[in-house]
C-alpha atoms as a PDB file:
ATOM      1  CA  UNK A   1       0.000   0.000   0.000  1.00  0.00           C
ATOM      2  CA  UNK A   2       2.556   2.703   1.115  1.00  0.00           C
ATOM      3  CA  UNK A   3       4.928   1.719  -1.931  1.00  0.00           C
ATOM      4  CA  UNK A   4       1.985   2.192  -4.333  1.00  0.00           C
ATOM      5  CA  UNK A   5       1.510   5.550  -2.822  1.00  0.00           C
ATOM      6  CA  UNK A   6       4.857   6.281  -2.720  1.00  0.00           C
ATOM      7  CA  UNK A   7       4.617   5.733  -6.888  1.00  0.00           C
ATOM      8  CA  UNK A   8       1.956   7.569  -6.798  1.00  0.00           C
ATOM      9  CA  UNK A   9       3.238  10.698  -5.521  1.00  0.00           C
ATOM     10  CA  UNK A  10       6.483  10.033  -7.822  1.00  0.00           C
ATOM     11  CA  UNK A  11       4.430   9.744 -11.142  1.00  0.00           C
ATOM     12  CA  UNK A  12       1.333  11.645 -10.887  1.00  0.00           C
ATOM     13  CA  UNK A  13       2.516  14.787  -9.801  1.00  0.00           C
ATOM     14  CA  UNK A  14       3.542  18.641 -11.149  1.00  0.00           C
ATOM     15  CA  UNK A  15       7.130  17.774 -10.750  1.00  0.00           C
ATOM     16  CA  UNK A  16       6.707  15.047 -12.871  1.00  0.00           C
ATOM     17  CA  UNK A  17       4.668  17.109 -15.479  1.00  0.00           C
ATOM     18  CA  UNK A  18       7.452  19.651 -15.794  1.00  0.00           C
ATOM     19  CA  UNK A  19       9.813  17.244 -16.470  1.00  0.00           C
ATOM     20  CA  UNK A  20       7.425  15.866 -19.369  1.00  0.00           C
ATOM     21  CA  UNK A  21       6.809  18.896 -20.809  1.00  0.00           C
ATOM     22  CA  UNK A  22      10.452  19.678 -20.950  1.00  0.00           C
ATOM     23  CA  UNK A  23      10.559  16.431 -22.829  1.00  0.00           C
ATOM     24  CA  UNK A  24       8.269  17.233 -25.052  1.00  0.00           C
ATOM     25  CA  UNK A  25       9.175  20.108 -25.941  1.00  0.00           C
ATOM     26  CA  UNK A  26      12.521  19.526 -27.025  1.00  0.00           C
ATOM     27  CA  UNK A  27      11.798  16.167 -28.928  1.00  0.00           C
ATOM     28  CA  UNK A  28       9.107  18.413 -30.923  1.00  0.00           C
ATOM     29  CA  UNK A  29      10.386  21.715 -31.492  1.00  0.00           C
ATOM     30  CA  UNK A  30      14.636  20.840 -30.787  1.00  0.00           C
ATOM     31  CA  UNK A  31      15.273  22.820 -34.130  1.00  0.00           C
ATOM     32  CA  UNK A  32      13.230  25.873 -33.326  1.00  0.00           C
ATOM     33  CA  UNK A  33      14.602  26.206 -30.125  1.00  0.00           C
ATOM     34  CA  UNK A  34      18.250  25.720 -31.310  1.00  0.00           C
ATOM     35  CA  UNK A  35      17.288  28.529 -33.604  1.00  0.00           C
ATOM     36  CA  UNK A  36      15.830  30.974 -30.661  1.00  0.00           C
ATOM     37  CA  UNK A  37      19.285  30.339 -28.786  1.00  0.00           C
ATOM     38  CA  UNK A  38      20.854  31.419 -31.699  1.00  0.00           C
ATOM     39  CA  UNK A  39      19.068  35.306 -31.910  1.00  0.00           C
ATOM     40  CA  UNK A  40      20.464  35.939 -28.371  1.00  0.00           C
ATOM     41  CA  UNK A  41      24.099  36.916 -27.041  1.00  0.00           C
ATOM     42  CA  UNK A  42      24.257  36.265 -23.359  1.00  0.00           C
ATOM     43  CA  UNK A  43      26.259  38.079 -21.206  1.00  0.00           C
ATOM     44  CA  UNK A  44      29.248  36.048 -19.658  1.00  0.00           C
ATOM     45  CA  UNK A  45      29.747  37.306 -16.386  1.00  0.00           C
ATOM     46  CA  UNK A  46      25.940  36.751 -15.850  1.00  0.00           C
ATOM     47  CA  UNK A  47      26.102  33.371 -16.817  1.00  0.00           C
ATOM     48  CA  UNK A  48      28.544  32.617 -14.468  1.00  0.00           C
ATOM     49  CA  UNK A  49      26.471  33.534 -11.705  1.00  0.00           C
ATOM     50  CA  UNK A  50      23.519  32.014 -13.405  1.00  0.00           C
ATOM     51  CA  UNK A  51      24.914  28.415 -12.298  1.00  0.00           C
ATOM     52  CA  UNK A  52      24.917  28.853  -9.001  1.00  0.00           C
ATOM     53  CA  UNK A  53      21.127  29.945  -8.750  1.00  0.00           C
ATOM     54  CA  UNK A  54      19.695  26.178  -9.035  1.00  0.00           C
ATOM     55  CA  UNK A  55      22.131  25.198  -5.802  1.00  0.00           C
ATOM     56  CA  UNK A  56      21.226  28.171  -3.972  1.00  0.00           C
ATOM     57  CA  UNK A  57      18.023  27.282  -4.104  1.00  0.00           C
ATOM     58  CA  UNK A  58      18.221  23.992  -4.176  1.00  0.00           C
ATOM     59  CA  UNK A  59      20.143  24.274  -0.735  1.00  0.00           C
ATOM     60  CA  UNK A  60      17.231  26.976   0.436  1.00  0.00           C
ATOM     61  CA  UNK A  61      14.549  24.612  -0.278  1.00  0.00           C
ATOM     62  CA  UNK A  62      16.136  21.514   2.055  1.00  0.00           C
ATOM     63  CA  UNK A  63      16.908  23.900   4.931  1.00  0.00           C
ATOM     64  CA  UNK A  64      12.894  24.179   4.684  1.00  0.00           C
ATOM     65  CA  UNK A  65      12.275  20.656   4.483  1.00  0.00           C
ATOM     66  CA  UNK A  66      14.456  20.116   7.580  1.00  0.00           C
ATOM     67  CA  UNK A  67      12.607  23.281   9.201  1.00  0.00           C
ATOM     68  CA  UNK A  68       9.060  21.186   8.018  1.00  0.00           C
ATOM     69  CA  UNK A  69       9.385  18.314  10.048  1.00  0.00           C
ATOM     70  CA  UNK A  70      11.510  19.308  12.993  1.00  0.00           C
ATOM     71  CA  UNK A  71      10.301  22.685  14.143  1.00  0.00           C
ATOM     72  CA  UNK A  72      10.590  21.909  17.804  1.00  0.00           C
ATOM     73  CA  UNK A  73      10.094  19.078  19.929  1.00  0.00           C
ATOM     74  CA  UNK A  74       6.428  19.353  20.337  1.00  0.00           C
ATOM     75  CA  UNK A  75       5.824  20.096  17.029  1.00  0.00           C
ATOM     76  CA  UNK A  76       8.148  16.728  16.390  1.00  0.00           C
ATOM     77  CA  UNK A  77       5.567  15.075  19.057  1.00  0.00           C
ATOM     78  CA  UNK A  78       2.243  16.727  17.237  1.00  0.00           C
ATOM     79  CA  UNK A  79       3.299  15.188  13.765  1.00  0.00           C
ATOM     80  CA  UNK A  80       4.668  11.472  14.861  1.00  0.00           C
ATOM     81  CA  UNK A  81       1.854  10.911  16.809  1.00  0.00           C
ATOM     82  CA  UNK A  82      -0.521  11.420  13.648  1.00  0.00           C
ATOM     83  CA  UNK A  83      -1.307   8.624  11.568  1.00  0.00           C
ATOM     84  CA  UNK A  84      -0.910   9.866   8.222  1.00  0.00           C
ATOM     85  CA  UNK A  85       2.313  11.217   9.170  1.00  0.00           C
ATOM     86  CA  UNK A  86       4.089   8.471   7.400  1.00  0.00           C
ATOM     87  CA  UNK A  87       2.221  10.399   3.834  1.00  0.00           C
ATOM     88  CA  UNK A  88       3.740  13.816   4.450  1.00  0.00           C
ATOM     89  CA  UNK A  89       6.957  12.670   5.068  1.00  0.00           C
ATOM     90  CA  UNK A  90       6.486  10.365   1.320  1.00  0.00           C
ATOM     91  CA  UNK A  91       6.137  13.873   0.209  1.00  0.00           C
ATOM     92  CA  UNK A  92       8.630  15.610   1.741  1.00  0.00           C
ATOM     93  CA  UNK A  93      11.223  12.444   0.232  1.00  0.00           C
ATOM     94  CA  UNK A  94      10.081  12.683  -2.760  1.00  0.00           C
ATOM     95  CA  UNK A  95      10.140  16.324  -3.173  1.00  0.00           C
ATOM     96  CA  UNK A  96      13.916  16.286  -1.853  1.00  0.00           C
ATOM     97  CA  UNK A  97      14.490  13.572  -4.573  1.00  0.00           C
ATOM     98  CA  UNK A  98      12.989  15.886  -7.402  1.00  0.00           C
ATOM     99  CA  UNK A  99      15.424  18.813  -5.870  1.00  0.00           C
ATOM    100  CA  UNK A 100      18.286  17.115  -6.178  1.00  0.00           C
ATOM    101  CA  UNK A 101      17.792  15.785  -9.811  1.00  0.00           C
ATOM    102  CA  UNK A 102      16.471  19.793 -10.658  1.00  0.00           C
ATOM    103  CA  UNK A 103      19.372  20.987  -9.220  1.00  0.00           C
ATOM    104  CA  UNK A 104      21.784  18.064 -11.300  1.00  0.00           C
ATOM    105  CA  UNK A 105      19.374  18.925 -14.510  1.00  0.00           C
ATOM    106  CA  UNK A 106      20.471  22.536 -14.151  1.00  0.00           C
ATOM    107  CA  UNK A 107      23.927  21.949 -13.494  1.00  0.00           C
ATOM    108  CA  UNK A 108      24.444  19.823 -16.614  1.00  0.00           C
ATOM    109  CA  UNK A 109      24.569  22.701 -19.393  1.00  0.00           C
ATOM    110  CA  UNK A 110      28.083  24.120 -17.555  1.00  0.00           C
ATOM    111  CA  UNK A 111      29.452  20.124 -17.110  1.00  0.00           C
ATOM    112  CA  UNK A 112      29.316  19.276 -20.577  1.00  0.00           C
ATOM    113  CA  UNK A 113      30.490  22.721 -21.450  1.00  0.00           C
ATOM    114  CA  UNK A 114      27.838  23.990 -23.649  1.00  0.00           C
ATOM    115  CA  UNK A 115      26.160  26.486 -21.300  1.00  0.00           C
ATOM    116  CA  UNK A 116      22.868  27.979 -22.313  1.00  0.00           C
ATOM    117  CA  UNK A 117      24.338  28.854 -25.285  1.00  0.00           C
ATOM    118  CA  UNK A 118      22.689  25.765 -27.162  1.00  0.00           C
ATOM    119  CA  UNK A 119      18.718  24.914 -27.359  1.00  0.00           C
ATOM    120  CA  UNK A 120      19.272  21.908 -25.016  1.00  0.00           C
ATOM    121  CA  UNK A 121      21.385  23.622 -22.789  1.00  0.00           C
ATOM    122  CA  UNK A 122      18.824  26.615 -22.612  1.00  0.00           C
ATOM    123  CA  UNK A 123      15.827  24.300 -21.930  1.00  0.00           C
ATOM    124  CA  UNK A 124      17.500  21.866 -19.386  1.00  0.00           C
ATOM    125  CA  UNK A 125      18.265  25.041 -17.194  1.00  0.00           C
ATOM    126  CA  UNK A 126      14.759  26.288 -17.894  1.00  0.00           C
ATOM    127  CA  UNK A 127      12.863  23.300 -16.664  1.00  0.00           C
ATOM    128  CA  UNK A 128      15.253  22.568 -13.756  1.00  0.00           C
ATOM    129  CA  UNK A 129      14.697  26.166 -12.669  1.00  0.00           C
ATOM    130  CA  UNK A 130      10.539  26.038 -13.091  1.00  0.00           C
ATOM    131  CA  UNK A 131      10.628  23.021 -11.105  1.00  0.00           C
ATOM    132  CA  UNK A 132      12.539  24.854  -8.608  1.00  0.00           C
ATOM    133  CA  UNK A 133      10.542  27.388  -8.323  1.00  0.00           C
ATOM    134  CA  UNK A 134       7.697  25.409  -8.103  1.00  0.00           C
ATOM    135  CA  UNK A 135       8.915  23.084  -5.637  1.00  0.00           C
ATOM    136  CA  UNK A 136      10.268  26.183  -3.105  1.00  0.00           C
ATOM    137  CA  UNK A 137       7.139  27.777  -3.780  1.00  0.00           C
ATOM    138  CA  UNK A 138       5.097  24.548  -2.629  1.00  0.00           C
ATOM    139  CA  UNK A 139       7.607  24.042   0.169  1.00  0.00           C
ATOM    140  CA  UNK A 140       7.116  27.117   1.521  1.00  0.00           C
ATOM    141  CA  UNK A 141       3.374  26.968   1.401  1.00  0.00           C
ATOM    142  CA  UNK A 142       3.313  23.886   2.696  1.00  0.00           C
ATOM    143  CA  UNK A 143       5.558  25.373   6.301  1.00  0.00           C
ATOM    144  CA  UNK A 144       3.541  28.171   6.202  1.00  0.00           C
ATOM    145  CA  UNK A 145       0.237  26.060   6.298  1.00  0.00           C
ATOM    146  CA  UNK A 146       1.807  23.552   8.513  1.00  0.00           C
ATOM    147  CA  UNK A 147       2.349  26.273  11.322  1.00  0.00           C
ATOM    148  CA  UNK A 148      -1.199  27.299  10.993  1.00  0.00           C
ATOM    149  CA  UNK A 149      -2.466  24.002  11.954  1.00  0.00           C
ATOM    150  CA  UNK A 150       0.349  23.002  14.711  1.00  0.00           C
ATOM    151  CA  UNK A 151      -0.773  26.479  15.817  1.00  0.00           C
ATOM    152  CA  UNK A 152      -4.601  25.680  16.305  1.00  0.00           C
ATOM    153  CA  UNK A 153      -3.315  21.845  17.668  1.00  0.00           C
ATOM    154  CA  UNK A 154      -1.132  23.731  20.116  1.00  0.00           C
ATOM    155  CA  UNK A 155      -3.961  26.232  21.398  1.00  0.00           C
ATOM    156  CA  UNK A 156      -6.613  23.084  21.614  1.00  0.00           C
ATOM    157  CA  UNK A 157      -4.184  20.926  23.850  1.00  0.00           C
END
């Protein structure tokens, strides 16, 4: 049951759709966006500093996975004792798994050399950063959402 869950979460999810949509797009329109790459001169020193964007985040978003499920010791206490925690923490694994292959996605232009400069390049750091994004974004909502309801447990005990 949990494994199938566990899939679940894996597969049918927006991480997951980014990722095929990425796909997609550069097995149907590779040429057009070779040829888009071409019309623009990027500035050097701005690339440099471009790399490091997908760690930074990438770091930012674990720090808030860590702060997710070990608040404080109560909080810790609140969350083990509930019986779906085993679920959020399937979450919280498997969005740590899809940061760390956003952040390798986006670090793969500048290993193999060609940058952003190429179509592939280009798209490979623009779907590793929209999943980023998306994942700090749901991270964050997620802590923010979590507090709310520790909160309420908190004032009811």
């Amino acid at each position: 049951m949990r494994t199938i869950y566990i899939i679940r979460v894996i597969l049918v999810s927006v991480e997951a759709m980014i990722l095929l949509c990425g796909s997609l797009i550069y097995w149907f329109f590779h040429n057009q966006f070779e040829s888009f790459t071409k019309l623009f001169s990027f500035n050097d020193d701005i690339l440099k500093y471009l790399m490091f964007m997908p760690v930074a985040l990438a770091v930012w978003v674990s720090n808030e996975i860590r702060a997710l499920l070990q608040e404080d010791n109560e909080t810790i206490v609140i969350l083990t004792s509930w019986n779906d925690y085993w679920k959020l923490k399937a979450h919280v694994w498997v969005s740590l798994g899809y940061i760390i292959l956003f952040t390798i996605m986006s670090i793969i232009p500048w290993l193999l050399g060609i940058g952003v400069h190429t179509g592939f390049g280009l798209l490979l750091f623009f779907v590793s950063i929209i999943g980023q994004l998306y994942m700090a974004l749901n991270i964050y909502l997620t802590r923010i959402r979590m507090k709310e309801i520790i909160t309420v447990i908190k004032k009811s005990s």
